[in-house]
Protein backbone atom coordinates (compact mmCIF):
# COMPACT_ATOMS: atom_id res chain seq x y z
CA UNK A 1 0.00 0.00 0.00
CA UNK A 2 1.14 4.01 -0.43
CA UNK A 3 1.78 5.94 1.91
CA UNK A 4 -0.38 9.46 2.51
CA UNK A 5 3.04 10.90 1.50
CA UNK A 6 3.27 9.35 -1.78
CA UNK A 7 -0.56 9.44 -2.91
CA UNK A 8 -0.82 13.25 -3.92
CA UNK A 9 2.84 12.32 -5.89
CA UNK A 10 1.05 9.65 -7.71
CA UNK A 11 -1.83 11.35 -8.21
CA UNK A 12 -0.27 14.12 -9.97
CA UNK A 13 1.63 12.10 -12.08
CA UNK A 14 -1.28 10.35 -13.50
CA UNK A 15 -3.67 13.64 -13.70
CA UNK A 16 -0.48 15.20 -15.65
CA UNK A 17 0.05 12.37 -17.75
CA UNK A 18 -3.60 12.02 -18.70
CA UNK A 19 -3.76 15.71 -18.98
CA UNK A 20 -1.06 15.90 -22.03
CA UNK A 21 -2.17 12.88 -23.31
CA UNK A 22 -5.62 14.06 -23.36
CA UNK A 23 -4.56 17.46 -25.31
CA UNK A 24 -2.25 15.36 -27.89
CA UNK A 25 -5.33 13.67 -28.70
CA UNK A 26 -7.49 16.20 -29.17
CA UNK A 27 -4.97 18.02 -31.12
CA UNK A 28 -4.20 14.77 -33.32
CA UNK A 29 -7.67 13.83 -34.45
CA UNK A 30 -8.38 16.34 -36.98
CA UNK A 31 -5.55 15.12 -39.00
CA UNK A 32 -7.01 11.40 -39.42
CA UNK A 33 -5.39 8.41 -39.23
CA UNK A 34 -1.54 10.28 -39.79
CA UNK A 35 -2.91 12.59 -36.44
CA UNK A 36 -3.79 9.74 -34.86
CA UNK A 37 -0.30 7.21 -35.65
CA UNK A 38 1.72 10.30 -34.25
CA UNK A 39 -0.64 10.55 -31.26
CA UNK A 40 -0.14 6.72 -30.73
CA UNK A 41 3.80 7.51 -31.18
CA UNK A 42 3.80 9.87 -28.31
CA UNK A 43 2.07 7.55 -25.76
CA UNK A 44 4.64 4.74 -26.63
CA UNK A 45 7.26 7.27 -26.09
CA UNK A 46 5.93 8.37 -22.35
CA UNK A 47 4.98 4.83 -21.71
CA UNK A 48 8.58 3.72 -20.02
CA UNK A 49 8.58 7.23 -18.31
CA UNK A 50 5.53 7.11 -16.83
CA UNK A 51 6.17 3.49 -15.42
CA UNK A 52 9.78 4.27 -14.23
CA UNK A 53 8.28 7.86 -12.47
CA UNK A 54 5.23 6.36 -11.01
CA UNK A 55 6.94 3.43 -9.37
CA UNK A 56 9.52 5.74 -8.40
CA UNK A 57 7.07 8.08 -6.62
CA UNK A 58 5.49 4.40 -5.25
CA UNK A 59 8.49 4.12 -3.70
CA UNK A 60 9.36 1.02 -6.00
CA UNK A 61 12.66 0.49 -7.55
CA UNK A 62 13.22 -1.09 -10.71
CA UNK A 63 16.66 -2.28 -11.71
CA UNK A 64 18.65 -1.00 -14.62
CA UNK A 65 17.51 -4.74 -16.67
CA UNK A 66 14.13 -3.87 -15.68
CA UNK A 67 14.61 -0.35 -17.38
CA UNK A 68 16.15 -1.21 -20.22
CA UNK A 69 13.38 -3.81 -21.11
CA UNK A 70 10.54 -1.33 -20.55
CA UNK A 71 12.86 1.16 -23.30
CA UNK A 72 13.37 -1.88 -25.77
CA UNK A 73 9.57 -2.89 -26.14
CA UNK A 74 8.48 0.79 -26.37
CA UNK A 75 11.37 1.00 -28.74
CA UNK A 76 9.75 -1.51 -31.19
CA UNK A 77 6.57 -0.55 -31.29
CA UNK A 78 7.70 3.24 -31.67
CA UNK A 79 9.48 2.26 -35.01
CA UNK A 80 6.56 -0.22 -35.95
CA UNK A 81 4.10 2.82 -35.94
CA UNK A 82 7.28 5.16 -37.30
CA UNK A 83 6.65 3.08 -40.60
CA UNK A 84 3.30 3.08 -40.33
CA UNK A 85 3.34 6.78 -40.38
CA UNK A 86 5.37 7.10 -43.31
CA UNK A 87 3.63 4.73 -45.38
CA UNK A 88 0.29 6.59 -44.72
CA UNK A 89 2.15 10.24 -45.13
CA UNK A 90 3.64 9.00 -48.76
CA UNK A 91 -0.04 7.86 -49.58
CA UNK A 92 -1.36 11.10 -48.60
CA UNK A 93 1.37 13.03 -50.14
CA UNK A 94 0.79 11.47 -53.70
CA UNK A 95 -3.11 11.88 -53.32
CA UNK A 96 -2.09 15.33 -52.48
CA UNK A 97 -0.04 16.05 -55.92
CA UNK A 98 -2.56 14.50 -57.75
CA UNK A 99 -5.36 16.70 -56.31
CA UNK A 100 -2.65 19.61 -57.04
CA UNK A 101 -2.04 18.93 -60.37
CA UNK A 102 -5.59 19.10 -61.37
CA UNK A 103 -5.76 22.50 -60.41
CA UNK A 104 -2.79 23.07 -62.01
CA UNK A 105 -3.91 25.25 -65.24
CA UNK A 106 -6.31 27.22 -62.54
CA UNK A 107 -3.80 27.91 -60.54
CA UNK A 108 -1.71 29.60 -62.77
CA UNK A 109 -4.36 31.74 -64.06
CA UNK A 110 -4.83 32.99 -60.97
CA UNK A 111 -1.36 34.44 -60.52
CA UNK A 112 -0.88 35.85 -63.98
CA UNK A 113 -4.38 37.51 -63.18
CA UNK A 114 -2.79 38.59 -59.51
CA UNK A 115 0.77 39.47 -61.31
CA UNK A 116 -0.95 41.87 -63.75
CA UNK A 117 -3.07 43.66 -61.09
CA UNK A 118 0.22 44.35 -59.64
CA UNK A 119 1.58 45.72 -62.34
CA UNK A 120 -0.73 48.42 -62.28
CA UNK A 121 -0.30 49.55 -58.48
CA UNK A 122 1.90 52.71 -57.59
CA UNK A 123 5.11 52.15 -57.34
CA UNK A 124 5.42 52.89 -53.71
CA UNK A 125 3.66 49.74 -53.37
CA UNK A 126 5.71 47.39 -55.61
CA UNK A 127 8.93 48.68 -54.20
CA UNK A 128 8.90 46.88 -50.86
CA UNK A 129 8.34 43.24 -52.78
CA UNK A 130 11.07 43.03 -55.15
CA UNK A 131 13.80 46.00 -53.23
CA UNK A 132 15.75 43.02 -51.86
CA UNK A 133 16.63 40.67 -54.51
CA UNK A 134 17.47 42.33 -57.94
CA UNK A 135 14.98 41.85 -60.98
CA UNK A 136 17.16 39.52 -62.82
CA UNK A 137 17.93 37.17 -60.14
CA UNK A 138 14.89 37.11 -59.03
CA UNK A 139 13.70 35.51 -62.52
CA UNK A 140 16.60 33.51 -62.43
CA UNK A 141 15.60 31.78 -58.94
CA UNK A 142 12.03 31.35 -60.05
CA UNK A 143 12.75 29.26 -62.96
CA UNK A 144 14.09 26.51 -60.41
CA UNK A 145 11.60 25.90 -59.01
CA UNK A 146 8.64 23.53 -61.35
CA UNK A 147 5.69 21.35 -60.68
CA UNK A 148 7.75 18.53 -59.33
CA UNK A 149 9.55 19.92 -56.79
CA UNK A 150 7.62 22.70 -55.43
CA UNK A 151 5.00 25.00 -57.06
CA UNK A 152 5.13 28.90 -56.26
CA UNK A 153 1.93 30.66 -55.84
CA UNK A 154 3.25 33.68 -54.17
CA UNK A 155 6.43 35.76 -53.63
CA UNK A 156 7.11 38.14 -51.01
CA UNK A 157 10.17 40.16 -49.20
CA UNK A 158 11.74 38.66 -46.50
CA UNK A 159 14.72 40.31 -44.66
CA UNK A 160 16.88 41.19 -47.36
CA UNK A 161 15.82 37.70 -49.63
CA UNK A 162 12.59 36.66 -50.64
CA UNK A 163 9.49 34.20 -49.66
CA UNK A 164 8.08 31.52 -52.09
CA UNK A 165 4.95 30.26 -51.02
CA UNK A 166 3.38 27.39 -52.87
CA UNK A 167 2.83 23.54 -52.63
CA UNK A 168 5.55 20.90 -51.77
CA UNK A 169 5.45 18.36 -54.18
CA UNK A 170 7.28 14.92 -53.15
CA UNK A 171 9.68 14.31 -50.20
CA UNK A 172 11.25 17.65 -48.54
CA UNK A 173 14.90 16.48 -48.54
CA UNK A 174 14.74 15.11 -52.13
CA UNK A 175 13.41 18.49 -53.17
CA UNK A 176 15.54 20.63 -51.15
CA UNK A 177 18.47 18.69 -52.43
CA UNK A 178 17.34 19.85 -55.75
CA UNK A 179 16.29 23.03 -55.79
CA UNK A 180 19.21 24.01 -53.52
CA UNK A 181 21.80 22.29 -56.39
CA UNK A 182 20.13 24.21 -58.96
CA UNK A 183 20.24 27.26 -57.00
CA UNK A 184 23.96 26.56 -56.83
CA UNK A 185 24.45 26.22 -60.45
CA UNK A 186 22.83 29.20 -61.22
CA UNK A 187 24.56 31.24 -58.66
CA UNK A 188 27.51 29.11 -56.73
CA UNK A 189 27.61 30.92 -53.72
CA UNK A 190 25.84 33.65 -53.90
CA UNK A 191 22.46 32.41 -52.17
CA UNK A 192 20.92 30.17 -49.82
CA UNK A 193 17.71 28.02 -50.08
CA UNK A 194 15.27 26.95 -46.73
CA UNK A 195 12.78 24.85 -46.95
CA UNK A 196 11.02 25.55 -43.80
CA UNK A 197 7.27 25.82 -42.33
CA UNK A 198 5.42 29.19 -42.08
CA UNK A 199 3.61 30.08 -38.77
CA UNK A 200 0.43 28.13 -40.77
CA UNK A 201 2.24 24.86 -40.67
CA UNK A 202 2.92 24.96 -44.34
CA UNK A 203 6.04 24.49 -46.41
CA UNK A 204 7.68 27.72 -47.46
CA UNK A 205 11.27 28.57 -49.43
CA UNK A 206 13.09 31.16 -48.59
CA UNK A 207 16.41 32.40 -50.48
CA UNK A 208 18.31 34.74 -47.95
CA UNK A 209 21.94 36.02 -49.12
CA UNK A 210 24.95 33.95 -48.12
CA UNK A 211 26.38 37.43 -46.26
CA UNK A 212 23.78 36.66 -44.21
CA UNK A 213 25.86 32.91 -43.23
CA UNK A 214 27.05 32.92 -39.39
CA UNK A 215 30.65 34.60 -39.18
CA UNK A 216 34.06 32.99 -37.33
CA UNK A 217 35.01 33.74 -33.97
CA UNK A 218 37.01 37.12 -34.23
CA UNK A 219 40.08 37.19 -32.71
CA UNK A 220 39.09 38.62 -29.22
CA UNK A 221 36.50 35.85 -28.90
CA UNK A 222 39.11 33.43 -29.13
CA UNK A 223 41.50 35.13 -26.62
CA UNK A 224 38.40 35.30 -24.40
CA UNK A 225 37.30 31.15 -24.84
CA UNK A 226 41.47 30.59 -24.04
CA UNK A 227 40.93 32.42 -20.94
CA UNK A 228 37.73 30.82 -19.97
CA UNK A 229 39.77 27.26 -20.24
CA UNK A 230 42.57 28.32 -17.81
CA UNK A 231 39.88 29.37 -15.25
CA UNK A 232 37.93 26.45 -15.65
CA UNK A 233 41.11 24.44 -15.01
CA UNK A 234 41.73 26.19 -11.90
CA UNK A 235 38.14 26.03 -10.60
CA UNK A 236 38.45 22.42 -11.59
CA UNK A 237 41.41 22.26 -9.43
CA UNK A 238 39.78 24.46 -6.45
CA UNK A 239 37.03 21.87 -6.29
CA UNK A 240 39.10 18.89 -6.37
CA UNK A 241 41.11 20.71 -3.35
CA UNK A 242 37.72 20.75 -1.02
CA UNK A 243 36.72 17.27 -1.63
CA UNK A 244 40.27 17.20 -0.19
CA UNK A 245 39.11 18.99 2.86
CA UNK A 246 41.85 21.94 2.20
CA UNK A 247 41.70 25.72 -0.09
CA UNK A 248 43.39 25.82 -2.84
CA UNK A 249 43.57 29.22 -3.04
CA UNK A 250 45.10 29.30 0.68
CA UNK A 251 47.31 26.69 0.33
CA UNK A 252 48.44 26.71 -3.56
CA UNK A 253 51.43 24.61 -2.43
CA UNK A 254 49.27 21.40 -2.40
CA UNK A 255 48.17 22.13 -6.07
CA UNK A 256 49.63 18.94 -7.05
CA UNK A 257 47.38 16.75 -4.73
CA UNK A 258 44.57 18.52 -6.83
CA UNK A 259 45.94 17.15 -10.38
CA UNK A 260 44.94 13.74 -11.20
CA UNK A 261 41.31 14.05 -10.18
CA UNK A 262 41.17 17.84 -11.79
CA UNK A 263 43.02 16.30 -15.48
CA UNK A 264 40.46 13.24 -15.17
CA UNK A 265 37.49 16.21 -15.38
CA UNK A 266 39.43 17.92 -17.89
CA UNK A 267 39.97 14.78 -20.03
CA UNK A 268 35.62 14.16 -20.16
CA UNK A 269 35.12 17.93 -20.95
CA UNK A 270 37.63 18.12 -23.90
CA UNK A 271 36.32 14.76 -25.13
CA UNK A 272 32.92 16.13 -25.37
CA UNK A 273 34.12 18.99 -27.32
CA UNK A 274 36.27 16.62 -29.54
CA UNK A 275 33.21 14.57 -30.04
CA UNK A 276 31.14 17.53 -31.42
CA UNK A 277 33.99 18.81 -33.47
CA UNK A 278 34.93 15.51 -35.19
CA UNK A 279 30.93 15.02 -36.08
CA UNK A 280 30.52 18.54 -37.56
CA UNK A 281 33.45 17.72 -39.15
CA UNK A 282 32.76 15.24 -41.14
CA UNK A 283 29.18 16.46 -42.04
CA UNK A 284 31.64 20.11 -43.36
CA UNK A 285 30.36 22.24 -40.49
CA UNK A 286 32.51 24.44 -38.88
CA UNK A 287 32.04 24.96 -34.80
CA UNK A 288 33.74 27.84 -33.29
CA UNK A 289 36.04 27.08 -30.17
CA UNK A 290 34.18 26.06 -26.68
CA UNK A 291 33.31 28.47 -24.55
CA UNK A 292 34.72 26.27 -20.95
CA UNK A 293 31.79 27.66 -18.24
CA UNK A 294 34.02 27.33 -14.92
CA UNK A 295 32.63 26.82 -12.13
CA UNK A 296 33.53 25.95 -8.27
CA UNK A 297 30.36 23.83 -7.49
CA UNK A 298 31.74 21.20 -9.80
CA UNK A 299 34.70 22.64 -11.40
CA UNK A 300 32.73 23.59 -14.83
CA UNK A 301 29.52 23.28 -16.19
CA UNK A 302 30.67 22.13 -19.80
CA UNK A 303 31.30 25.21 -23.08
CA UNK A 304 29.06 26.53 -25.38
CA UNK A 305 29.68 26.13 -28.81
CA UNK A 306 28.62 28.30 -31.95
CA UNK A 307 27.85 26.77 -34.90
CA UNK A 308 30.15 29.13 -37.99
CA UNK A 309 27.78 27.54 -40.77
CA UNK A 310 24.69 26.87 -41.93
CA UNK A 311 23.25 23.07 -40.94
CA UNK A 312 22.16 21.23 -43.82
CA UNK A 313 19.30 19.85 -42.05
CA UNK A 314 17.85 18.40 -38.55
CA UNK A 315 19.13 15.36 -38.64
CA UNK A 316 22.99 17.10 -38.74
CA UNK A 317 21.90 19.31 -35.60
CA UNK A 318 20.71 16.08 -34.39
CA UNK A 319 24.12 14.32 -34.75
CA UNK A 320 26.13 17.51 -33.82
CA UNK A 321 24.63 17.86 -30.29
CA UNK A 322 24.11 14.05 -29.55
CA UNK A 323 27.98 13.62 -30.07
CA UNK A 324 29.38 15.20 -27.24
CA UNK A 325 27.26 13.66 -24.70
CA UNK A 326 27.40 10.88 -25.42
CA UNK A 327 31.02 10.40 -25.62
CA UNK A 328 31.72 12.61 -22.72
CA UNK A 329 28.85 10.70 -20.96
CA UNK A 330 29.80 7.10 -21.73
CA UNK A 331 33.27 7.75 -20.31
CA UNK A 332 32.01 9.50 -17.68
CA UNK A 333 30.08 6.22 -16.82
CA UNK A 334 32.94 3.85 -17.49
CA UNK A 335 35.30 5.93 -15.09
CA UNK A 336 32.50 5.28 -12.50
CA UNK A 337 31.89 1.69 -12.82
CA UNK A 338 35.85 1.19 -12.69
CA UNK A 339 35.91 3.50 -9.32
CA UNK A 340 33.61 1.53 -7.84
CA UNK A 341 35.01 -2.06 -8.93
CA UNK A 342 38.14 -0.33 -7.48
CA UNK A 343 37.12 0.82 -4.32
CA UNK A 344 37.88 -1.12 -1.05
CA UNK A 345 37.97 -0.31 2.45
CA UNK A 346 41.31 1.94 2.70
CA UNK A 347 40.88 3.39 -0.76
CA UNK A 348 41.82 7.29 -1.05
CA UNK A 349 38.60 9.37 -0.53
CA UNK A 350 36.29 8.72 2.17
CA UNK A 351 32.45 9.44 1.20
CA UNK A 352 29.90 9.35 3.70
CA UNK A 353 27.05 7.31 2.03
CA UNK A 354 24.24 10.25 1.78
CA UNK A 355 26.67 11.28 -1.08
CA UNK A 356 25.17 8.20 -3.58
CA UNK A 357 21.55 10.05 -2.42
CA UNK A 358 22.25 12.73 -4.81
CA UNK A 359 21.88 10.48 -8.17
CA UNK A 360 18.99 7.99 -8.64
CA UNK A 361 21.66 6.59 -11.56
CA UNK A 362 25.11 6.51 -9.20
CA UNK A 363 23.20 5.55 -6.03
CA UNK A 364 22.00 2.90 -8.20
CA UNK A 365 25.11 1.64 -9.67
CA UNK A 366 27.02 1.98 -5.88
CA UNK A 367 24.18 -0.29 -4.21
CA UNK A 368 24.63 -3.13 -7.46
CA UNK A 369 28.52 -3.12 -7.41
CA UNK A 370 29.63 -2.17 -3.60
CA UNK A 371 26.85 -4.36 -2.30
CA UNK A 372 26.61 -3.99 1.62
CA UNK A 373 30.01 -1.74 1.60
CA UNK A 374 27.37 1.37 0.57
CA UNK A 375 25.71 0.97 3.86
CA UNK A 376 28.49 1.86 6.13
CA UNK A 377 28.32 5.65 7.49
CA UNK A 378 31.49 6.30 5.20
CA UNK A 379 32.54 4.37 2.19
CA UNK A 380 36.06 4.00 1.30
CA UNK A 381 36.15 4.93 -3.08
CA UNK A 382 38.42 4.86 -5.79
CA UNK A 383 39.32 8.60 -7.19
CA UNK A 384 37.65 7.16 -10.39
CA UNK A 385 34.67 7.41 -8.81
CA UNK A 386 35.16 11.13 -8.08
CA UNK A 387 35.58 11.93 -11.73
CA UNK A 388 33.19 9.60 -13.19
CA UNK A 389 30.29 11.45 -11.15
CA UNK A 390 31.48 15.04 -12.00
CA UNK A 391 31.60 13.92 -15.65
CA UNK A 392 28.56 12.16 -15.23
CA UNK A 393 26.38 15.63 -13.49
CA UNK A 394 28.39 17.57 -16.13
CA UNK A 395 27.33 15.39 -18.93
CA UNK A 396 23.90 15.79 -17.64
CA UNK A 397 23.55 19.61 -17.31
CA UNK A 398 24.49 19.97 -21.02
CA UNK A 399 21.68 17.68 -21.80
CA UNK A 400 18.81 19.90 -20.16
CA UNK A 401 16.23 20.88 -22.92
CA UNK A 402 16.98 24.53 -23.21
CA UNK A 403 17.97 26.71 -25.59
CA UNK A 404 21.63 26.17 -27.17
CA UNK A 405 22.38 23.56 -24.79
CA UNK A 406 23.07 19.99 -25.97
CA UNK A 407 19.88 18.94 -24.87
CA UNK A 408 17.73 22.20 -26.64
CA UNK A 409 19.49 21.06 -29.61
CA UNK A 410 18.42 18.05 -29.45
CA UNK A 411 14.74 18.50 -28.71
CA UNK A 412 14.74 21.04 -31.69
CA UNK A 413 16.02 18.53 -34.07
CA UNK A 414 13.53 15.92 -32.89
CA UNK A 415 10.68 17.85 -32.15
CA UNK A 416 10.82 20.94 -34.07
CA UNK A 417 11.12 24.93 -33.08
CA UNK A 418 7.76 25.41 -31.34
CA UNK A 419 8.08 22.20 -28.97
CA UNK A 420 12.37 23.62 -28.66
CA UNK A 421 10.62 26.90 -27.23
CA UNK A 422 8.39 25.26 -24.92
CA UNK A 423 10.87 23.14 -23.42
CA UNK A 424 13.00 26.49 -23.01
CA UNK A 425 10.23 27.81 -21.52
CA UNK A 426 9.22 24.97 -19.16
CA UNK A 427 13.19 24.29 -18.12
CA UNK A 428 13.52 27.90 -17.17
CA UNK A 429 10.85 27.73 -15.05
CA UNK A 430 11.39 24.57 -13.43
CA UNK A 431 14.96 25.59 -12.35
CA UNK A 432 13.59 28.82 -10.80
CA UNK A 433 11.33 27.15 -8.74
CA UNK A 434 13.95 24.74 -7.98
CA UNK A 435 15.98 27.80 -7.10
CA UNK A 436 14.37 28.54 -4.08
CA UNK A 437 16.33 25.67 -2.19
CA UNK A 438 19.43 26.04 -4.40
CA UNK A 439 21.50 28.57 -5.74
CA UNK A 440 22.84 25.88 -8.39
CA UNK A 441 19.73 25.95 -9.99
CA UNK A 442 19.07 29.55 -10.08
CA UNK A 443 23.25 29.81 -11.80
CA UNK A 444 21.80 28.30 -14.45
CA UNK A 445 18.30 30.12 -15.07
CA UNK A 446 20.86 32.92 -15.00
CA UNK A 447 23.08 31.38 -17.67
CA UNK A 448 20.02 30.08 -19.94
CA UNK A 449 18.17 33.60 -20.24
CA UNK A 450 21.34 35.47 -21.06
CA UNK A 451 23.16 33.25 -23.05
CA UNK A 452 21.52 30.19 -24.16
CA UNK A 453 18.05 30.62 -24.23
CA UNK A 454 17.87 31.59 -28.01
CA UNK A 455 17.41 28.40 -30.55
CA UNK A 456 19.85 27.39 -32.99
CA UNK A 457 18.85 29.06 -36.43
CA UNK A 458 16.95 26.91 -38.85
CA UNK A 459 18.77 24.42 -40.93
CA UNK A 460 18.93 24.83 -44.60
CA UNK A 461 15.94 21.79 -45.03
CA UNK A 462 14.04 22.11 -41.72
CA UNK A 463 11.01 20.33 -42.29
CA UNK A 464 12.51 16.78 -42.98
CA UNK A 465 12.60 15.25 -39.38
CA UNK A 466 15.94 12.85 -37.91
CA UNK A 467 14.18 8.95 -38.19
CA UNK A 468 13.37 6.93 -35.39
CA UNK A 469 16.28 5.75 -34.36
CA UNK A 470 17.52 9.04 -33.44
CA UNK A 471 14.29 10.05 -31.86
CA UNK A 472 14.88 6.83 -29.46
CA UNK A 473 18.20 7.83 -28.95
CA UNK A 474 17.44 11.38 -28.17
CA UNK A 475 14.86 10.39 -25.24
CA UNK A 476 17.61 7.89 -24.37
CA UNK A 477 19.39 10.87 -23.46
CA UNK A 478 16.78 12.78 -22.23
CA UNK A 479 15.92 9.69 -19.30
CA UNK A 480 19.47 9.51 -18.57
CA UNK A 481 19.67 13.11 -17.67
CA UNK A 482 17.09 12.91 -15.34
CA UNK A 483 18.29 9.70 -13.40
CA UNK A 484 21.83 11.73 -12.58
CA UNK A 485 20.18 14.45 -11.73
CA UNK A 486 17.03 13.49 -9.83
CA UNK A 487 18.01 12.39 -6.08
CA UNK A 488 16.75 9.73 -4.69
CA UNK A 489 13.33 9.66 -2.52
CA UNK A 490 14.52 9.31 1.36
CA UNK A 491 12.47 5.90 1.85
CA UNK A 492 13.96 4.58 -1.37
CA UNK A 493 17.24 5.75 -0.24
CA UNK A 494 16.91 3.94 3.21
CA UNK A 495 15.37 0.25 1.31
CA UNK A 496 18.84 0.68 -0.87
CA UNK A 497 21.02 1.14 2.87
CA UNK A 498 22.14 4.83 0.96
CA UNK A 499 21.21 6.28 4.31
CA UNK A 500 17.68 7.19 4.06
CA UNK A 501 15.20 6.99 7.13
């Protein structure tokens, strides 16, 4: 039975998770059987959240086999109804461009009609639609376009490029892929093509200058990002020295006790950034240098990176912010497991066991591989295990679904801009409130409003979405982020012998 404690928990759980579920429906059933596959897709996907939260609130723990089982069913049926989806999107599609073609001739009436009425306005009025993009261009990019790729009904000014509304014909990264090479041809590098959706929901190209591309770091900014790395390698060092029980900064003769642990740190964070930079890389997009955010909580909170050229489409953004994570993460969780397989009674750091509290993930791991060691007052660990959990909480902070961080990234190439801005939105307001028992939390609101909470800018083809596999991996990531950083309840604490009542 629950507890009077842990029945409002449940409670809310279930009212919230019916409540969203609830609105996705009612949102998805317009659209017909495609509104209702994605609908379906969504409850599969908070399916093993729901089970591992609500047992959690029970008070129930489920093991990491457990987990992972829960994850692989959902998995499979998630990519079952993925190709369900598609299948019933490419029928619609083609029903679509046959409807489309029969209206065709009309069509094009229509806008030589609308074309010659604007011929005869003043030309006050003309002069905003046509001042960005000279006249012969102009022609010149309207002639790629046809009525197999995508069908212009309209043209308007957009910054200092121009708008082509009309009708999608076919799949959006085939026909991005063309009319951006054609584009090319035409005009090497003169120009760039987005296929992206207007505030309607409806496919829209827009051709924007390439002096409008992101610029390189100028020389100050990389002076500044050099600094930024020496003081995160000191505050690395500083936090190293009070796990140590001693200053740094009052006794900088003991800096070399601080080293091993403090390069360990310093080894996950530059793999993370290696990570990124060898994916962009290879898919020819340039990064700019990390910005290193020290800190003396943890020693740093990870870098911010700047993407220095367009992304070709989601599924790049995707692979771009997944990389560093999960490298830095992975050996984050090696270094752990080793630390603890390593740790015996006389080992170098003495921890007392509330410590494993602060991790549903670590506390979980400690219990499995120390066994009844975790339950004494203090437990004797490895130095590993020191710099597997920093890397660990500082893989983990990256991957919080806001704004330029890993994990906004992410969630924008899965889910789209709208759903990236929510999460923003919802993150922001879920550390504030967390904020009012710790000053961590309210560091980062801090560092989210003024420099991350803007989204990436949209990729060059940002309506075709990353494929299932990704999506699965991206709320892989997502879980995993929560389990480091969600503590452990105090009852499920004291059934694991963590030290809880």
């Amino acid at each position: 039975m629950f507890s009077a404690s842990e029945t409002p928990v449940i409670a809310t759980i279930l009212l919230v998770a019916v409540g969203i579920l609830g609105w996705g429906f009612y949102k998805a059933k317009p659209y017909g059987k495609l509104g209702l596959l994605s609908w379906l897709q969504s409850v599969v996907l908070m399916i093993p959240w729901l089970v591992f939260f609500g047992l959690f609130a029970a008070g129930i723990y489920v093991n990491i086999a457990g987990i992972l089982l829960i994850i692989m069913v959902a998995t499979s049926i998630y990519i079952y109804l993925g190709r369900q989806l598609r299948a019933e999107g490419r029928h619609k599609v083609l029903q679509q461009n046959a409807d489309q073609r029969s209206l065709t001739s009309q069509s094009q009436e229509k806008k030589q009609q609308r074309d010659k009425e604007e011929s005869t306005e003043a030309p006050s009025q003309l002069q905003p639609k046509l001042i960005s993009i000279p006249g012969e261009d102009l022609n010149s990019i309207k002639g790629i376009f046809g009525i197999d790729t995508f069908f212009v009904t309209n043209t308007t000014a957009y910054l200092e490029g121009a708008i082509f509304e009309g009708n999608l014909r076919g799949e959006p990264g085939k026909t991005h892929n063309i009319l951006s090479n054609t584009l090319k041809k035409r005009f090497d590098e003169k120009y760039r093509l987005f296929l992206v959706e207007n505030r309607d929901g409806k496919p829209v190209v827009i051709v924007l200058p390439s002096k409008n591309d992101p610029q390189p770091m100028t020389f100050t900014q990389q002076v500044f990002a050099g600094i930024l790395f020496i003081a995160t390698i000191i505050t690395c060092m500083e936090v190293v020295g009070i796990i140590l029980y001693f200053d740094l900064f009052s006794n900088p003769r003991r800096y070399m006790e601080t080293i091993p642990i403090a390069v360990g740190v310093m080894v996950i964070l530059l793999a993370h950034e290696i990570a990124h930079k060898i994916v962009a890389n290879w898919y020819q997009v340039r990064l700019s240098l990390p910005y290193f955010l020290p800190a003396v909580q943890i020693g740093s909170f990870g870098a911010i990176t700047r993407f220095e050229s367009l992304l070709p489409n989601r599924k790049v953004l995707f692979d771009i912010a997944i990389a560093g994570p999960a490298v830095g993460g992975i050996l984050s969780l090696v270094i752990l497991v080793i630390g603890l397989l390593l740790s015996h009674p006389g080992s170098l750091f003495q921890l007392p066991n509330t410590f494993f509290q602060g991790s549903i993930l670590v506390g979980s791991l400690a219990r499995v591989i120390l066994g009844s060691n975790v339950q004494s007052s203090v437990v004797d660990v490895s130095p590993l295990v020191i710099i597997g959990w920093l890397g660990l909480v500082i893989s983990a902070i990256n991957l919080m679904p806001a704004g330029h961080l890993d994990g906004g990234r992410i969630v924008q190439a899965i889910y789209g801009r709208k759903t990236a801005n929510r999460t923003t939105f919802a993150t922001v307001i879920l550390l504030a409130l967390i904020s009012l028992g710790n000053s961590l939390a309210m560091y980062w609101v801090i560092v989210i409003l003024f420099l991350q909470r803007n989204l990436e800018r949209p990729s060059l083809d940002e309506i075709s979405e990353p494929d299932d596999a990704r999506a699965v991996l991206g709320l892989l990531a997502l879980f995993l982020m929560i389990i480091t950083l969600l503590p452990l309840t105090p009852s499920l604490a004291g059934r694991l012998g963590l030290g809880g009542s």
